[in-house]
PDB file of N, CA and C in Angstrom:
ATOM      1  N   UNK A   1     -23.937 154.216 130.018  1.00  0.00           N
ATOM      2  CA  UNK A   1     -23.925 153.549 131.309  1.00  0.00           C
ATOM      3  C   UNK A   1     -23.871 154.617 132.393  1.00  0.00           C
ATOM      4  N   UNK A   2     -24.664 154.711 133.372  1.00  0.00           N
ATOM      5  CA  UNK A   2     -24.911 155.336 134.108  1.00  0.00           C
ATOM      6  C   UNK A   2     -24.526 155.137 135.754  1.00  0.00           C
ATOM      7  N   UNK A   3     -23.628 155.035 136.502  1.00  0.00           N
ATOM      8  CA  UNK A   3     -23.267 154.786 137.739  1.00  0.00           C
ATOM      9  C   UNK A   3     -23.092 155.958 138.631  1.00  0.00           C
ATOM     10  N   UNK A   4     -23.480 155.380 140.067  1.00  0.00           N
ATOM     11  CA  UNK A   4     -23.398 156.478 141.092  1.00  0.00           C
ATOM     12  C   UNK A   4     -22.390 156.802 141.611  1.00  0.00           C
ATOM     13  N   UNK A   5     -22.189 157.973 141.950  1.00  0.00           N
ATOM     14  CA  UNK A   5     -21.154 158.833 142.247  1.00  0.00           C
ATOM     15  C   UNK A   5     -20.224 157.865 143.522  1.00  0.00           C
ATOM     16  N   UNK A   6     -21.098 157.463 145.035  1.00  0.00           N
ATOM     17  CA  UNK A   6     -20.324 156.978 145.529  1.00  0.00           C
ATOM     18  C   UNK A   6     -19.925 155.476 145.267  1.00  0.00           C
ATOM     19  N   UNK A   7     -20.633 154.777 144.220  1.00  0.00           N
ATOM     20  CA  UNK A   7     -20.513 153.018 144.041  1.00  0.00           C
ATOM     21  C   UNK A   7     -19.007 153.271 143.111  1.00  0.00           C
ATOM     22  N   UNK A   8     -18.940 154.778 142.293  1.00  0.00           N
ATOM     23  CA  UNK A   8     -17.828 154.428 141.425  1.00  0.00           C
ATOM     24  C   UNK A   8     -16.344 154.920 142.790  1.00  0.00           C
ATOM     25  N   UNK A   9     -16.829 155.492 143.339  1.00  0.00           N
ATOM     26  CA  UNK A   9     -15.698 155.780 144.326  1.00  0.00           C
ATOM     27  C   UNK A   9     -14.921 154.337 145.073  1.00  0.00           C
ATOM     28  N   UNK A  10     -16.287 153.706 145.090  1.00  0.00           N
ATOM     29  CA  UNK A  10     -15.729 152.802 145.829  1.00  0.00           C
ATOM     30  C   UNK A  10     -14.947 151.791 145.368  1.00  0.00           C
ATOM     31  N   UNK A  11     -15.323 151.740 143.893  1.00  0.00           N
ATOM     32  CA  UNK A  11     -15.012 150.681 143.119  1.00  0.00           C
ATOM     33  C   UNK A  11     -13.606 151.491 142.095  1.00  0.00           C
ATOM     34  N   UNK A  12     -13.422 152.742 142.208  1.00  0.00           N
ATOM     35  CA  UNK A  12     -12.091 152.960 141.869  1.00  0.00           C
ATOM     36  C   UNK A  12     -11.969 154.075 142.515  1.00  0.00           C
ATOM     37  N   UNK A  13     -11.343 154.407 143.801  1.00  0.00           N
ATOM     38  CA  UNK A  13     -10.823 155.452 144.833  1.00  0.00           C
ATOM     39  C   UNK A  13      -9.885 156.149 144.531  1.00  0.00           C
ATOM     40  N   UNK A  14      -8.660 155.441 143.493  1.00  0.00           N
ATOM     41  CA  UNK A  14      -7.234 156.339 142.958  1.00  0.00           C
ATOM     42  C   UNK A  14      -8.191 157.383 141.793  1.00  0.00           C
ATOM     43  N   UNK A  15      -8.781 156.552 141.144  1.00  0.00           N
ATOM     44  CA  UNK A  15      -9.675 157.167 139.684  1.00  0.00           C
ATOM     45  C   UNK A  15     -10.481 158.102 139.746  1.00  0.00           C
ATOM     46  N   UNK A  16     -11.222 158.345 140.824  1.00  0.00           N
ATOM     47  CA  UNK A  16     -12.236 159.110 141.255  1.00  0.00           C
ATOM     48  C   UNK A  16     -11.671 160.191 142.365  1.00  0.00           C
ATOM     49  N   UNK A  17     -10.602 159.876 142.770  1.00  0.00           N
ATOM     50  CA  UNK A  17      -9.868 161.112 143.402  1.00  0.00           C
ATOM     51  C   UNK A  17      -8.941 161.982 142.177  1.00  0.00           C
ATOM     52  N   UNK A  18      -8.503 161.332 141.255  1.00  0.00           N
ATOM     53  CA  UNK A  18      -7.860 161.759 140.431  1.00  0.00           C
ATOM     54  C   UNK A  18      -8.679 163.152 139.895  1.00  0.00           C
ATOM     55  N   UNK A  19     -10.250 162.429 139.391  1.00  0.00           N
ATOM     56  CA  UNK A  19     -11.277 162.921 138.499  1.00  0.00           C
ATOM     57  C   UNK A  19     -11.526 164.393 139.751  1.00  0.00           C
ATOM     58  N   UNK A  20     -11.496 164.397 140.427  1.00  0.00           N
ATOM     59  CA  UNK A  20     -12.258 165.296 141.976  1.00  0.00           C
ATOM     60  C   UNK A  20     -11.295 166.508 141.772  1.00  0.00           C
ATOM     61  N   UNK A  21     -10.005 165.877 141.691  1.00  0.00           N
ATOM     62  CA  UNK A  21      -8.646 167.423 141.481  1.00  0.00           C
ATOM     63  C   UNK A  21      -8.477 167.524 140.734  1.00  0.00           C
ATOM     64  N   UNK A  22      -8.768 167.195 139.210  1.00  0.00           N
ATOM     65  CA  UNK A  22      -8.891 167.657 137.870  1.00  0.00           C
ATOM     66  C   UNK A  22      -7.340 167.776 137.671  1.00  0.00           C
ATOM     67  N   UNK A  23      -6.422 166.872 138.397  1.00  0.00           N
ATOM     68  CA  UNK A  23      -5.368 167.187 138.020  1.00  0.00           C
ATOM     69  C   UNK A  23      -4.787 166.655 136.826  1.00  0.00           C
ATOM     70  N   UNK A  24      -5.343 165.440 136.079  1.00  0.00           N
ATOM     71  CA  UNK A  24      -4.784 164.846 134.876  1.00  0.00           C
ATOM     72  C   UNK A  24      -6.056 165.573 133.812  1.00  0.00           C
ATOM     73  N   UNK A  25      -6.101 165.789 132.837  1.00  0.00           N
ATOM     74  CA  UNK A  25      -7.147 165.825 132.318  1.00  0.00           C
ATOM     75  C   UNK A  25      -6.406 165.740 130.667  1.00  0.00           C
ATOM     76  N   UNK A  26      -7.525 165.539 129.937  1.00  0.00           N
ATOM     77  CA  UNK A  26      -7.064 165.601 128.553  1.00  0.00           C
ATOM     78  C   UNK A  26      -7.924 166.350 128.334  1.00  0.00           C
ATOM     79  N   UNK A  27      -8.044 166.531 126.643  1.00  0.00           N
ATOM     80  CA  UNK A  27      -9.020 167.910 125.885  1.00  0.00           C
ATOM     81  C   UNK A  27      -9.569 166.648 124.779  1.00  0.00           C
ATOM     82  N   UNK A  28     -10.481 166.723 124.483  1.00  0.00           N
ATOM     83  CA  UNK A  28     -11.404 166.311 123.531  1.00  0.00           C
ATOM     84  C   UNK A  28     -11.605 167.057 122.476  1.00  0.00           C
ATOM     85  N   UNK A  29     -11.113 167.053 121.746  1.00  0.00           N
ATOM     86  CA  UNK A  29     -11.563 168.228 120.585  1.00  0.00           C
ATOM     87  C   UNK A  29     -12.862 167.449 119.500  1.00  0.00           C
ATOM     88  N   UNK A  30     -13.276 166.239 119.700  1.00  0.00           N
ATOM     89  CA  UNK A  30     -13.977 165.882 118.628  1.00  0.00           C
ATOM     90  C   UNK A  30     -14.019 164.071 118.704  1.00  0.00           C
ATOM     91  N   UNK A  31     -15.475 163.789 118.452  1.00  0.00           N
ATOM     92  CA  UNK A  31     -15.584 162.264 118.638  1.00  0.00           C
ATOM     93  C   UNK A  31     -15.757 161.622 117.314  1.00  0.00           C
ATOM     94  N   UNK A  32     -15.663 161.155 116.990  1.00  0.00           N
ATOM     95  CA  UNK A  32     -15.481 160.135 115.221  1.00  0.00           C
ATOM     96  C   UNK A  32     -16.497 158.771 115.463  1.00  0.00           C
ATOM     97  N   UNK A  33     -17.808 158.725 114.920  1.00  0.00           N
ATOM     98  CA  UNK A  33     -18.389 157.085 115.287  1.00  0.00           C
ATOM     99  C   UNK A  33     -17.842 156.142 114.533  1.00  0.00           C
ATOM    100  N   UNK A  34     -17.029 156.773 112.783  1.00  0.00           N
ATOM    101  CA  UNK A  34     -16.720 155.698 111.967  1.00  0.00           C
ATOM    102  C   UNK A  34     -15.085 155.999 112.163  1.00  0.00           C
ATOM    103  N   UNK A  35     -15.012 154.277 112.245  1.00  0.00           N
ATOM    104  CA  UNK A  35     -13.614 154.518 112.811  1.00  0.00           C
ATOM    105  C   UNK A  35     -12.811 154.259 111.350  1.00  0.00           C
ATOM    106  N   UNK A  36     -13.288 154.240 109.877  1.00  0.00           N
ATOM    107  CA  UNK A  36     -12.314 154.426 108.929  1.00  0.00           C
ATOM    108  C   UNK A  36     -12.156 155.805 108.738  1.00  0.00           C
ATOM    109  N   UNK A  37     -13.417 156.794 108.842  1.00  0.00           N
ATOM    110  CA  UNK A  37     -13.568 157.941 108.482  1.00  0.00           C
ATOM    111  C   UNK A  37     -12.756 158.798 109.507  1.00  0.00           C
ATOM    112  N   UNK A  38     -12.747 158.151 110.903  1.00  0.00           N
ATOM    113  CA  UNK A  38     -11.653 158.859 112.107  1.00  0.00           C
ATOM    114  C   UNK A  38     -10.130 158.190 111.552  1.00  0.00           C
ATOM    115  N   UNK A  39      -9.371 157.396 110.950  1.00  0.00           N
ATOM    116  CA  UNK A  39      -8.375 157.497 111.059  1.00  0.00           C
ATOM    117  C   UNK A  39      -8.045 158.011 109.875  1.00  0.00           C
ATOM    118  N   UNK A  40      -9.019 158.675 109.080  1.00  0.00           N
ATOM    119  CA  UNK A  40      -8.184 159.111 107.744  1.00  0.00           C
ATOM    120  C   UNK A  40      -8.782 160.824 107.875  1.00  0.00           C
ATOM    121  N   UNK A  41      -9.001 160.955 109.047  1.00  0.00           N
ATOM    122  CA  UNK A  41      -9.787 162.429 109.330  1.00  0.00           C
ATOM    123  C   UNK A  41      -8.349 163.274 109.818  1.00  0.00           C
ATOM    124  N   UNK A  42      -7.862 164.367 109.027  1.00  0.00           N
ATOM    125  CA  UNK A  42      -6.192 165.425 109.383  1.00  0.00           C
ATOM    126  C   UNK A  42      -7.261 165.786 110.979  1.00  0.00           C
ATOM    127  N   UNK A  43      -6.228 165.814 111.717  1.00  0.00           N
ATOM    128  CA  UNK A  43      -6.812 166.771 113.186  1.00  0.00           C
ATOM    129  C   UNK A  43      -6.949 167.797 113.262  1.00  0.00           C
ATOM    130  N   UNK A  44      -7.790 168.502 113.335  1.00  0.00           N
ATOM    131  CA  UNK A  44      -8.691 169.914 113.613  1.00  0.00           C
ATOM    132  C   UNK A  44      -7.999 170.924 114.860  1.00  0.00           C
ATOM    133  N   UNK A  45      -7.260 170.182 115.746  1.00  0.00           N
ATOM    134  CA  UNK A  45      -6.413 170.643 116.634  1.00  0.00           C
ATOM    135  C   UNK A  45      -6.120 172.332 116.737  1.00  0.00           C
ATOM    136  N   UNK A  46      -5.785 172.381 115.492  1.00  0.00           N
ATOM    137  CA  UNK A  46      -5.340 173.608 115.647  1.00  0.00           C
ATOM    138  C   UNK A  46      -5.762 174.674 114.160  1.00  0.00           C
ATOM    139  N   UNK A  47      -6.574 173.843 114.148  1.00  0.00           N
ATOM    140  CA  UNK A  47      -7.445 174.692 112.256  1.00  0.00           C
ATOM    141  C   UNK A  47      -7.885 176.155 112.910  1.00  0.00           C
ATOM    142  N   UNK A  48      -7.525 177.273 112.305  1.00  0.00           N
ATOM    143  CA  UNK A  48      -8.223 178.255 112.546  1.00  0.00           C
ATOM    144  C   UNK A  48      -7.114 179.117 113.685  1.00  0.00           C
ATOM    145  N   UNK A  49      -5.948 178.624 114.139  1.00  0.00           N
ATOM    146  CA  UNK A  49      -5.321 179.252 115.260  1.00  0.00           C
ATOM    147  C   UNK A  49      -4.092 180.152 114.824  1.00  0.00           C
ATOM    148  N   UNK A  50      -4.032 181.291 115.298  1.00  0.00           N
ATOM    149  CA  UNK A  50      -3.467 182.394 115.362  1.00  0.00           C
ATOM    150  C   UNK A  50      -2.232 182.491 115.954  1.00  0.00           C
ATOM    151  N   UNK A  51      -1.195 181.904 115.643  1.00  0.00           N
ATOM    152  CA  UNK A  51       0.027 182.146 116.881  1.00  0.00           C
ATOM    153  C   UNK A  51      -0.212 183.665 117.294  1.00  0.00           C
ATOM    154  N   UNK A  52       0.247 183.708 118.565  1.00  0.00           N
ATOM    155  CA  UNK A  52       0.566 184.850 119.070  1.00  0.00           C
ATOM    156  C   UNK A  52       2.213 185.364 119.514  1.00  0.00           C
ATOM    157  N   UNK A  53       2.273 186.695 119.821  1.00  0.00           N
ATOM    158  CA  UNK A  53       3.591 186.709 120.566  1.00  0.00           C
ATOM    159  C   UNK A  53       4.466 185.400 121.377  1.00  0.00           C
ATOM    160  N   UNK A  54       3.574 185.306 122.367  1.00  0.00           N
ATOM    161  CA  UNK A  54       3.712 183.806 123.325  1.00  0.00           C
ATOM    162  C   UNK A  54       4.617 182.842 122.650  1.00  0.00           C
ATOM    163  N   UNK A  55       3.694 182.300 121.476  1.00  0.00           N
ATOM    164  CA  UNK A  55       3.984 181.340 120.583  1.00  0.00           C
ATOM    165  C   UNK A  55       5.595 181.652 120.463  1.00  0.00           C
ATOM    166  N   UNK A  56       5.581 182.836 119.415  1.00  0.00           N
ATOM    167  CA  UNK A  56       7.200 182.742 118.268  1.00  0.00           C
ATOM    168  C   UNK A  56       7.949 182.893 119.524  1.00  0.00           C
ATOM    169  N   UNK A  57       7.649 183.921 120.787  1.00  0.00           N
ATOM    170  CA  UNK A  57       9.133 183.843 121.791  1.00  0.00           C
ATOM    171  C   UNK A  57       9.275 182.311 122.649  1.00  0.00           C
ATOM    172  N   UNK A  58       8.204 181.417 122.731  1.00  0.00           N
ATOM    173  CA  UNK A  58       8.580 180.198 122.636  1.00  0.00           C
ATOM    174  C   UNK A  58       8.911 179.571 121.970  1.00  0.00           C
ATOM    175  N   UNK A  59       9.434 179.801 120.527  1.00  0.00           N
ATOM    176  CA  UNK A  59      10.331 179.228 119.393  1.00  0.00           C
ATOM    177  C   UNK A  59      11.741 179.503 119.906  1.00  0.00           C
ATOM    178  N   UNK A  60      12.079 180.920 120.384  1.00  0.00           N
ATOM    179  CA  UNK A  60      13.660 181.627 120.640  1.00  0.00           C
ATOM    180  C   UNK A  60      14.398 180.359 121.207  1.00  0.00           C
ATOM    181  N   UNK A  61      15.653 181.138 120.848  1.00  0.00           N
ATOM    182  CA  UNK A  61      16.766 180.051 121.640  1.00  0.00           C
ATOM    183  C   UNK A  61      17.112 181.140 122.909  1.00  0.00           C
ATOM    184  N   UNK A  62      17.064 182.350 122.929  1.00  0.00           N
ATOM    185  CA  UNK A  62      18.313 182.906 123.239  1.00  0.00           C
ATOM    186  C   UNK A  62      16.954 184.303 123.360  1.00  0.00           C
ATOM    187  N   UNK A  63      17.543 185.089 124.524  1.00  0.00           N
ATOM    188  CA  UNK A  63      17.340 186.424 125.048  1.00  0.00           C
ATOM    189  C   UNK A  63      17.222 187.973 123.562  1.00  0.00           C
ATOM    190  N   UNK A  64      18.470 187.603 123.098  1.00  0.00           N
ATOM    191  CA  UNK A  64      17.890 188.400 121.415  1.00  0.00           C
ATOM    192  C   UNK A  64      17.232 187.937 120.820  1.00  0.00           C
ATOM    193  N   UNK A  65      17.061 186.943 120.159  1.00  0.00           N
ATOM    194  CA  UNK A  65      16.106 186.583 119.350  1.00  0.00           C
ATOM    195  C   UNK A  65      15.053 187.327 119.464  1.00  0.00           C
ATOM    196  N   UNK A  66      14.535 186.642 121.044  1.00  0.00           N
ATOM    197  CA  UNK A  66      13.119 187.140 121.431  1.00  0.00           C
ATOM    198  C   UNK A  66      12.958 188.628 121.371  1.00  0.00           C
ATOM    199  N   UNK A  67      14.244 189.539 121.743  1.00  0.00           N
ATOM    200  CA  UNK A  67      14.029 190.799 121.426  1.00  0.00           C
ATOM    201  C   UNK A  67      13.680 191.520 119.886  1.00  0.00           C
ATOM    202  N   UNK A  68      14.597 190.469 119.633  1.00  0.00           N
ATOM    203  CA  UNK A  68      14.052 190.835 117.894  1.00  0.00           C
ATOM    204  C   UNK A  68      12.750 190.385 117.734  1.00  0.00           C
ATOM    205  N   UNK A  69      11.972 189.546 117.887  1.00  0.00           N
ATOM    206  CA  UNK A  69      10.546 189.094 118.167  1.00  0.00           C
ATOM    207  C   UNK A  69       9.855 190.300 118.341  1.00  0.00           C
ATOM    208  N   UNK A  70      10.301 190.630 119.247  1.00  0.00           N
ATOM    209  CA  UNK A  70       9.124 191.589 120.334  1.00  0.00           C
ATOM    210  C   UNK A  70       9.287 193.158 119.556  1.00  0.00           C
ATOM    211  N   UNK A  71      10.339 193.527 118.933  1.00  0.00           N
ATOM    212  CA  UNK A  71      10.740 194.581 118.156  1.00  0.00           C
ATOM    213  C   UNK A  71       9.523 194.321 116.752  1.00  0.00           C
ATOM    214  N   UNK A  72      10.189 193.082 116.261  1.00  0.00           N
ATOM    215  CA  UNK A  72       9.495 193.799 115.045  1.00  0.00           C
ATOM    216  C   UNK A  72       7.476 193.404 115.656  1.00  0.00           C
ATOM    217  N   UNK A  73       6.984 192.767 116.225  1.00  0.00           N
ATOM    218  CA  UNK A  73       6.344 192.527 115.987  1.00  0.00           C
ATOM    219  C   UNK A  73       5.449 194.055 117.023  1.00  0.00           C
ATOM    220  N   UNK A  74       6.304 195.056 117.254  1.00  0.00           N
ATOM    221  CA  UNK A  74       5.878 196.306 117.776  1.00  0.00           C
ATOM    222  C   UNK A  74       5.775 197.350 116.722  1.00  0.00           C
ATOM    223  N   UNK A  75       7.355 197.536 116.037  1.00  0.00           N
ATOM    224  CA  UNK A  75       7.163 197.881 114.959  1.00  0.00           C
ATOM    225  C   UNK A  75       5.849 197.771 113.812  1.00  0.00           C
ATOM    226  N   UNK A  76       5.244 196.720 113.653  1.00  0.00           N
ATOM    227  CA  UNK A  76       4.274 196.321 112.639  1.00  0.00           C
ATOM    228  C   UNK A  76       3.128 196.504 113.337  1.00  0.00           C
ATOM    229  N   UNK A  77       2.985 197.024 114.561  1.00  0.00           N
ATOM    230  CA  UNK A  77       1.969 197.563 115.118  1.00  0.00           C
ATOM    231  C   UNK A  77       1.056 196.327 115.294  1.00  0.00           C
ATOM    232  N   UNK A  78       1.338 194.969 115.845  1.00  0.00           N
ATOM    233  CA  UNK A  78       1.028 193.860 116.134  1.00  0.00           C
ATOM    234  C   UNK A  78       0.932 193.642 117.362  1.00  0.00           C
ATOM    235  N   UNK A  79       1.412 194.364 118.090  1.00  0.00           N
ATOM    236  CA  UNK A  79       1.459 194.267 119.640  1.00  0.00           C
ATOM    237  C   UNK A  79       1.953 195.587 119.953  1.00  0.00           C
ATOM    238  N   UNK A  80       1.277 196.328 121.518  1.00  0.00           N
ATOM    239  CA  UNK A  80       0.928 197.782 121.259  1.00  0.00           C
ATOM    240  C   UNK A  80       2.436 198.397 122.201  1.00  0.00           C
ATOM    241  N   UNK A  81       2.847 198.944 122.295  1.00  0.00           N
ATOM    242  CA  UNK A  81       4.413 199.561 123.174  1.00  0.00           C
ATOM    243  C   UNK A  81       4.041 199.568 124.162  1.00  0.00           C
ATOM    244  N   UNK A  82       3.143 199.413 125.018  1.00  0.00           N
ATOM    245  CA  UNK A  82       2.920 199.134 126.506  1.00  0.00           C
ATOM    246  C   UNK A  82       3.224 197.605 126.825  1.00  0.00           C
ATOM    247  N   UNK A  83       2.416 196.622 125.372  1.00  0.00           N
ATOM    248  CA  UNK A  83       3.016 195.235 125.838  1.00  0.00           C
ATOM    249  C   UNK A  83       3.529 194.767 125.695  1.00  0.00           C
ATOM    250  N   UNK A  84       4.740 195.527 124.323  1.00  0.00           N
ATOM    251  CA  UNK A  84       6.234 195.108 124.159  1.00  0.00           C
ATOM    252  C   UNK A  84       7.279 195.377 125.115  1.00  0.00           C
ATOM    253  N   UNK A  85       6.640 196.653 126.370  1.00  0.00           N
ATOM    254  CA  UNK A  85       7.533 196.986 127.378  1.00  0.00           C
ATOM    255  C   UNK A  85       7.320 196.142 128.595  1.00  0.00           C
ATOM    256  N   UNK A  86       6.181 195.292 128.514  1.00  0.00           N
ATOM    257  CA  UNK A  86       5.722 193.977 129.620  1.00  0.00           C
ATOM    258  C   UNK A  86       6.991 193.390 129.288  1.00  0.00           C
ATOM    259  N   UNK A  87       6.493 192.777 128.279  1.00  0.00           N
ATOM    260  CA  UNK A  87       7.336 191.435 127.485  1.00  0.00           C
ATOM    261  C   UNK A  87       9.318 191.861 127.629  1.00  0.00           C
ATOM    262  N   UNK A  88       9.267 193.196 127.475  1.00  0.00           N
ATOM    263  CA  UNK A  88      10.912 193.426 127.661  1.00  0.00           C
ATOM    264  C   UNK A  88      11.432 192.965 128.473  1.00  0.00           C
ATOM    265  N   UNK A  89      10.312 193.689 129.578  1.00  0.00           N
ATOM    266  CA  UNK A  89      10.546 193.702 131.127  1.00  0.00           C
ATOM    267  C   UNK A  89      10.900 192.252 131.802  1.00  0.00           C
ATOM    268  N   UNK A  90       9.705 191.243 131.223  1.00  0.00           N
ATOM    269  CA  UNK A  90       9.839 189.938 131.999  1.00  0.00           C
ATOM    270  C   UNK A  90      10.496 189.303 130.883  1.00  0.00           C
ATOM    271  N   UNK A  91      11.448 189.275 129.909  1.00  0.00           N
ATOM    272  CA  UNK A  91      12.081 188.643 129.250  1.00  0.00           C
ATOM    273  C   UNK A  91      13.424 189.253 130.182  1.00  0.00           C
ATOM    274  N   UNK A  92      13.619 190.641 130.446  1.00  0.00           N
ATOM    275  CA  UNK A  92      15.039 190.842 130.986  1.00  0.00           C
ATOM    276  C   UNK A  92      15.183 190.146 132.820  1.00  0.00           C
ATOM    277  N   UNK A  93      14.029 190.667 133.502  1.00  0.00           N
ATOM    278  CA  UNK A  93      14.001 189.456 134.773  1.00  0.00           C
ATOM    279  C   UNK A  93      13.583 188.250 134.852  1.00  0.00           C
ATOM    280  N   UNK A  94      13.096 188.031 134.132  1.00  0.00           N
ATOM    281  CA  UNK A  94      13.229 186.328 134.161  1.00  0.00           C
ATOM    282  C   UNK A  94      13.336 185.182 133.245  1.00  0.00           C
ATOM    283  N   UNK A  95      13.894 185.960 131.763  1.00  0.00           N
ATOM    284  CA  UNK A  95      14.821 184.872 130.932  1.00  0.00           C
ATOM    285  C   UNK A  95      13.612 184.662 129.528  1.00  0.00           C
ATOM    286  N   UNK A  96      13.827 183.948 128.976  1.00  0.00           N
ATOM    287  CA  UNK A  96      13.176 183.423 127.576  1.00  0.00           C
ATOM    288  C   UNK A  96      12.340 182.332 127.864  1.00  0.00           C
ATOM    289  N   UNK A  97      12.565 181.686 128.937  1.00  0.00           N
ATOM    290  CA  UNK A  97      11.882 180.098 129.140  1.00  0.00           C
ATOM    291  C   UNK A  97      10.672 180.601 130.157  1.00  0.00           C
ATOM    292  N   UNK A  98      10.891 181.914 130.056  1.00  0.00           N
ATOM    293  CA  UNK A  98       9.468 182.306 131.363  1.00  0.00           C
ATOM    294  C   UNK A  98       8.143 182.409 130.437  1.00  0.00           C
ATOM    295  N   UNK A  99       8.459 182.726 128.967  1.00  0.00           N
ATOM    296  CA  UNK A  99       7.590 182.880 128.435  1.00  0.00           C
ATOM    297  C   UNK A  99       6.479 181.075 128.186  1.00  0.00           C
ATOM    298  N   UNK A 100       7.388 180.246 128.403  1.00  0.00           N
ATOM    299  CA  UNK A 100       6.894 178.860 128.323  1.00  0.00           C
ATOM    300  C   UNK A 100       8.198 177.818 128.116  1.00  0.00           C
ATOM    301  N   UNK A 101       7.823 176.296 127.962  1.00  0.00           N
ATOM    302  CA  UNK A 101       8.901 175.716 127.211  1.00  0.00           C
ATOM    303  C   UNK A 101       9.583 175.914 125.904  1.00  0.00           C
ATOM    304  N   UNK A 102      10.177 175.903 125.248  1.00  0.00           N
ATOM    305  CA  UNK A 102      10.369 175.662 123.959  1.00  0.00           C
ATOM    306  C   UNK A 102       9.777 174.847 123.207  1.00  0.00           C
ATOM    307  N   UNK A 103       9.305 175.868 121.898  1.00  0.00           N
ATOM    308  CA  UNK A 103       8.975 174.910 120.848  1.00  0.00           C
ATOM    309  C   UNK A 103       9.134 174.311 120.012  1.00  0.00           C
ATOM    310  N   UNK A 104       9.787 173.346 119.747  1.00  0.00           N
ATOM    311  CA  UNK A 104      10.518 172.779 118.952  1.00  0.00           C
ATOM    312  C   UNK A 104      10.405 172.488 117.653  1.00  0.00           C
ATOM    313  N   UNK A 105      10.613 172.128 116.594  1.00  0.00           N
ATOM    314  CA  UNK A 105      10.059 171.903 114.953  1.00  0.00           C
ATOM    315  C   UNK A 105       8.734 170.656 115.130  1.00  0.00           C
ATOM    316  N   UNK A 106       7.907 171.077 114.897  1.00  0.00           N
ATOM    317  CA  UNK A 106       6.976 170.545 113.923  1.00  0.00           C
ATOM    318  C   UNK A 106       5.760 170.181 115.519  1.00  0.00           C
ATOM    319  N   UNK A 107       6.177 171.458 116.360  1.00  0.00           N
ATOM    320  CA  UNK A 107       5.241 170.994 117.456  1.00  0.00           C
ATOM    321  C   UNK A 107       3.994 171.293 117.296  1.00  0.00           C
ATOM    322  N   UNK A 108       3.209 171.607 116.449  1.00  0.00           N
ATOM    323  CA  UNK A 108       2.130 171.543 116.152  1.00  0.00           C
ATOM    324  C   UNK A 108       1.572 169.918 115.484  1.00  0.00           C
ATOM    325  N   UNK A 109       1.870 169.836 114.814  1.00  0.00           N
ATOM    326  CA  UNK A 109       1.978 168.320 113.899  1.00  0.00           C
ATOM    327  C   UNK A 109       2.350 167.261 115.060  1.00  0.00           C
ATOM    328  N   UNK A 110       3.248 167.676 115.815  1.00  0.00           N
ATOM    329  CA  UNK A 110       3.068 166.172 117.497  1.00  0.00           C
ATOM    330  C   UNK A 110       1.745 166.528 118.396  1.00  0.00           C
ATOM    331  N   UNK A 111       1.562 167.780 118.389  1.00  0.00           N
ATOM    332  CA  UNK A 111       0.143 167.927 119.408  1.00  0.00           C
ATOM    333  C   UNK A 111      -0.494 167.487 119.149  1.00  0.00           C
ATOM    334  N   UNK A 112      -1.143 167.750 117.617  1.00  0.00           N
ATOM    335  CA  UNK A 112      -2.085 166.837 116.740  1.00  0.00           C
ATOM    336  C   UNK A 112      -1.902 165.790 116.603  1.00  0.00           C
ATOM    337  N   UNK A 113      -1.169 164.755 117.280  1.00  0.00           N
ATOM    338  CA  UNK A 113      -0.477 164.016 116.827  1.00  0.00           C
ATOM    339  C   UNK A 113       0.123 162.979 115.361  1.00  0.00           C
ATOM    340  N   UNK A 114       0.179 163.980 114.811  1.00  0.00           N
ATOM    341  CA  UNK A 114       0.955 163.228 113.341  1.00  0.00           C
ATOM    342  C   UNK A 114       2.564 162.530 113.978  1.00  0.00           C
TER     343      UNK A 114
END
């Protein structure tokens, strides 16, 4: 179905301002035509993804942890001593939660939503 830009404005003004500031948006990762084969399809969400640093110091509870994070994962030559001294840096001025929210158990499996 094909409609014009200003007939849909007119006919939904909250919806089409919404759509204009891209401020709600969702992600599409994939469309399913058979809908037995889509509800018995595991979600692809995150097949193939790499946690990074980011990730595990958004697991931390607590300011060490994350240091221990950022240690070994320098140590193992996983992240290079220039960006374990970023990460020091903005973990000591501005806390553990700067790195993101917390991630809680099984937050992969709710994104995807299981």
């Amino acid at each position: 179905m094909r409609i014009e830009k200003e007939r849909f404005k007119k006919m939904f003004p909250h919806l089409a301002e919404e759509m204009e500031k891209g401020e709600h948006s969702v992600t599409i990762t994939s469309v399913k035509f058979n809908n037995e084969v889509a509800e018995n399809a595991p979600s692809r969400m995150f097949e193939g993804y790499d946690p990074d640093v980011i990730d595990f110091l958004r697991r931390c509870d607590n300011e060490k942890q994350a240091e221990e994070i950022i240690s070994y994962l320098e140590i193992k030559k996983e992240i290079s001593e220039e960006y374990a001294e970023r990460l020091r840096k903005q973990l000591k001025e501005r806390g553990v939660r700067s790195f993101g929210p917390k991630k809680e158990n099984d937050y992969y499996l709710k994104k995807a939503g299981y």
